[in-house]
C-alpha atoms as a PDB file:
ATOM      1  CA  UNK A   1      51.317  26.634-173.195  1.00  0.00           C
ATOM      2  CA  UNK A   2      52.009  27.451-169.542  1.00  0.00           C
ATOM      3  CA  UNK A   3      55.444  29.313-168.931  1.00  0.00           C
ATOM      4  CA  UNK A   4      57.082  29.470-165.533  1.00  0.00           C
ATOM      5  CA  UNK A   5      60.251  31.199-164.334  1.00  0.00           C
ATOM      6  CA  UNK A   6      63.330  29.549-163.707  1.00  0.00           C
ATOM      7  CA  UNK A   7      62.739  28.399-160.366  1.00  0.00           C
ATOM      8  CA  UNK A   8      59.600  26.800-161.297  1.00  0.00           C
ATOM      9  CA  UNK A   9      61.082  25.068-164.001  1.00  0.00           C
ATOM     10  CA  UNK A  10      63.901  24.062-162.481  1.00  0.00           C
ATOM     11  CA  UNK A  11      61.629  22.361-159.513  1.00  0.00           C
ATOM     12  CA  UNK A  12      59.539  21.048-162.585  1.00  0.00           C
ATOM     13  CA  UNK A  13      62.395  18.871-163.872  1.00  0.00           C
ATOM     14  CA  UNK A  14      63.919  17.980-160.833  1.00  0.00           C
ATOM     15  CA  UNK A  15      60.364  16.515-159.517  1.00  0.00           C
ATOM     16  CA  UNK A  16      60.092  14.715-162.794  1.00  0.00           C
ATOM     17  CA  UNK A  17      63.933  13.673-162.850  1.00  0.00           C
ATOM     18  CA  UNK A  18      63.052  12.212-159.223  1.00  0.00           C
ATOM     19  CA  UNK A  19      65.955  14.220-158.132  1.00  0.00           C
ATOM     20  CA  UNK A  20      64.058  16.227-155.218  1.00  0.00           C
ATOM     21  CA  UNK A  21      63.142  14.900-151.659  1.00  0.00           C
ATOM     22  CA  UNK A  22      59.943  13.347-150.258  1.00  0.00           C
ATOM     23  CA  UNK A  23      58.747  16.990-149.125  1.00  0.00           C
ATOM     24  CA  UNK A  24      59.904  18.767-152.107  1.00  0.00           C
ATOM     25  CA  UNK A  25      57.662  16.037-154.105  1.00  0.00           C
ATOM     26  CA  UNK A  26      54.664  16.541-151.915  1.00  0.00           C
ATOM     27  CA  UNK A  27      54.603  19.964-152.145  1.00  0.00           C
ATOM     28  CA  UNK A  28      55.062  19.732-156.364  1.00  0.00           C
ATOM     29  CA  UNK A  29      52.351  16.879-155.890  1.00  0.00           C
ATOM     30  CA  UNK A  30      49.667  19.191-154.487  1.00  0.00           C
ATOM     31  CA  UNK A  31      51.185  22.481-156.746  1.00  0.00           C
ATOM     32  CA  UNK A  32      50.154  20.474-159.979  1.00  0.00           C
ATOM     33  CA  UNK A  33      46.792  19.295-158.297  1.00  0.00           C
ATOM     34  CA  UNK A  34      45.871  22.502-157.911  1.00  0.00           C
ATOM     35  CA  UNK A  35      45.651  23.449-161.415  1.00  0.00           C
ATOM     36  CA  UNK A  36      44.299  21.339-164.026  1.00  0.00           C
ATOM     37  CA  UNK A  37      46.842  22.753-166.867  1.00  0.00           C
ATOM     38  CA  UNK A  38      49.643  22.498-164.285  1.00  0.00           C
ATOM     39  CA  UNK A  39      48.587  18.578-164.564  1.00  0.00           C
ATOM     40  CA  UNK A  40      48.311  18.670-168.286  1.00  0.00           C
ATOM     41  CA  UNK A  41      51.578  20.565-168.392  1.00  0.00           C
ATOM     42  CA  UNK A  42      53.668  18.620-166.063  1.00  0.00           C
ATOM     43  CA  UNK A  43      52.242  15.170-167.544  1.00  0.00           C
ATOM     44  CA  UNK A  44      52.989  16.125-171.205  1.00  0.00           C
ATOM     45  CA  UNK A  45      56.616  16.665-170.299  1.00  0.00           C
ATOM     46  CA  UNK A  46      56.751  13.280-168.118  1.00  0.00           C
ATOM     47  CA  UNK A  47      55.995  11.691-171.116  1.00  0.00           C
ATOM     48  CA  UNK A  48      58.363  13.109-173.073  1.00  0.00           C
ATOM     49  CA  UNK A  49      61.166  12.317-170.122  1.00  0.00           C
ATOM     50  CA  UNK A  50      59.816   8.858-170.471  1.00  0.00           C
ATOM     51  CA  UNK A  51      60.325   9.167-173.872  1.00  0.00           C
ATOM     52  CA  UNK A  52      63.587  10.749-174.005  1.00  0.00           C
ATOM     53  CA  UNK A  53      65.239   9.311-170.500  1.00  0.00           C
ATOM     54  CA  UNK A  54      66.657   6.012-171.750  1.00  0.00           C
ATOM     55  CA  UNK A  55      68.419   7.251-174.542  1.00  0.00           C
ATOM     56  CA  UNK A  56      72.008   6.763-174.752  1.00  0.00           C
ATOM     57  CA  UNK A  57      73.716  10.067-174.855  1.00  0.00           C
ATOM     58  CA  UNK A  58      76.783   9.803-176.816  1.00  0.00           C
ATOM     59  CA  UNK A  59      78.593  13.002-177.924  1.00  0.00           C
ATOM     60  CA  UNK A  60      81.798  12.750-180.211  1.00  0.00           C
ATOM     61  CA  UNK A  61      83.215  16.491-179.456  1.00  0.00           C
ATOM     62  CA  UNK A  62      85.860  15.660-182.183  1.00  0.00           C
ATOM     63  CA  UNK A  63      83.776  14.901-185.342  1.00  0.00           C
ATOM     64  CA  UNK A  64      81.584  17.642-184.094  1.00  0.00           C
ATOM     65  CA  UNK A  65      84.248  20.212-183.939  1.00  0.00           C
ATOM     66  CA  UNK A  66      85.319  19.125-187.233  1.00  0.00           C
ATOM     67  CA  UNK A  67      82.020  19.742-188.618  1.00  0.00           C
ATOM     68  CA  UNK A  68      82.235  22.817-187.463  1.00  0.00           C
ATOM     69  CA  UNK A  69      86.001  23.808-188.500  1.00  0.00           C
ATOM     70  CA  UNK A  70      84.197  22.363-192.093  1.00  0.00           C
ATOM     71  CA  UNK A  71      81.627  24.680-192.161  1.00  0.00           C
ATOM     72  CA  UNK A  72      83.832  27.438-191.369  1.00  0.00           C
ATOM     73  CA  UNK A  73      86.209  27.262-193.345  1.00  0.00           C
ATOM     74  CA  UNK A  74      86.815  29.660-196.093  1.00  0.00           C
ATOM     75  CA  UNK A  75      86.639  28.338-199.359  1.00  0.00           C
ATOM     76  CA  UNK A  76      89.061  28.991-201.757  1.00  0.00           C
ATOM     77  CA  UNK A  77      88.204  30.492-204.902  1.00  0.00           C
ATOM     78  CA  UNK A  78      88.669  28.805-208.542  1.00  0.00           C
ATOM     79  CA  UNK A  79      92.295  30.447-209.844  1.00  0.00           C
ATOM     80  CA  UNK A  80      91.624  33.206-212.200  1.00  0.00           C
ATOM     81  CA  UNK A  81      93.657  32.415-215.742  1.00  0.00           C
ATOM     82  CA  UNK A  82      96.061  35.165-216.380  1.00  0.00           C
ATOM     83  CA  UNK A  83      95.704  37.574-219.792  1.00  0.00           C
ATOM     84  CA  UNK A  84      98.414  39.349-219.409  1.00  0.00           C
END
């Protein structure tokens, strides 16, 4: 698997987001031509984007912070009967 540094990536996504301009593009264009993984790469995550890119996102931050308040909350132990 090819990795790049940050800047890379972050020209990666916005190429495949469609969120650069008309040079920007070219110059990705003839970037990923010139390497056949680059091409592999770039194509395996624009089909995951297609994939992924229509999905709703929907996050409810209150039921997740109550799963989380859940999971950390101490539990309290059984009472202990008292011999005395």
């Amino acid at each position: 698997m090819l990795m790049f540094d940050d800047p890379t990536a972050r020209r990666i996504a916005r190429y495949i987001a469609g969120e650069c301009s008309a040079d920007e593009a070219r110059e990705m264009q003839a970037w990923i031509a010139a390497d056949p993984a680059r091409a592999e790469y770039v194509a395996s995550l624009e089909r995951v984007w297609a994939a992924t890119g229509n999905l709703p996102v929907r996050w409810d931050s209150v039921a997740a912070w109550s799963a989380v308040r859940a999971r950390l909350a101490p539990t309290r132990p059984e009472a202990v009967p008292d011999h005395a």
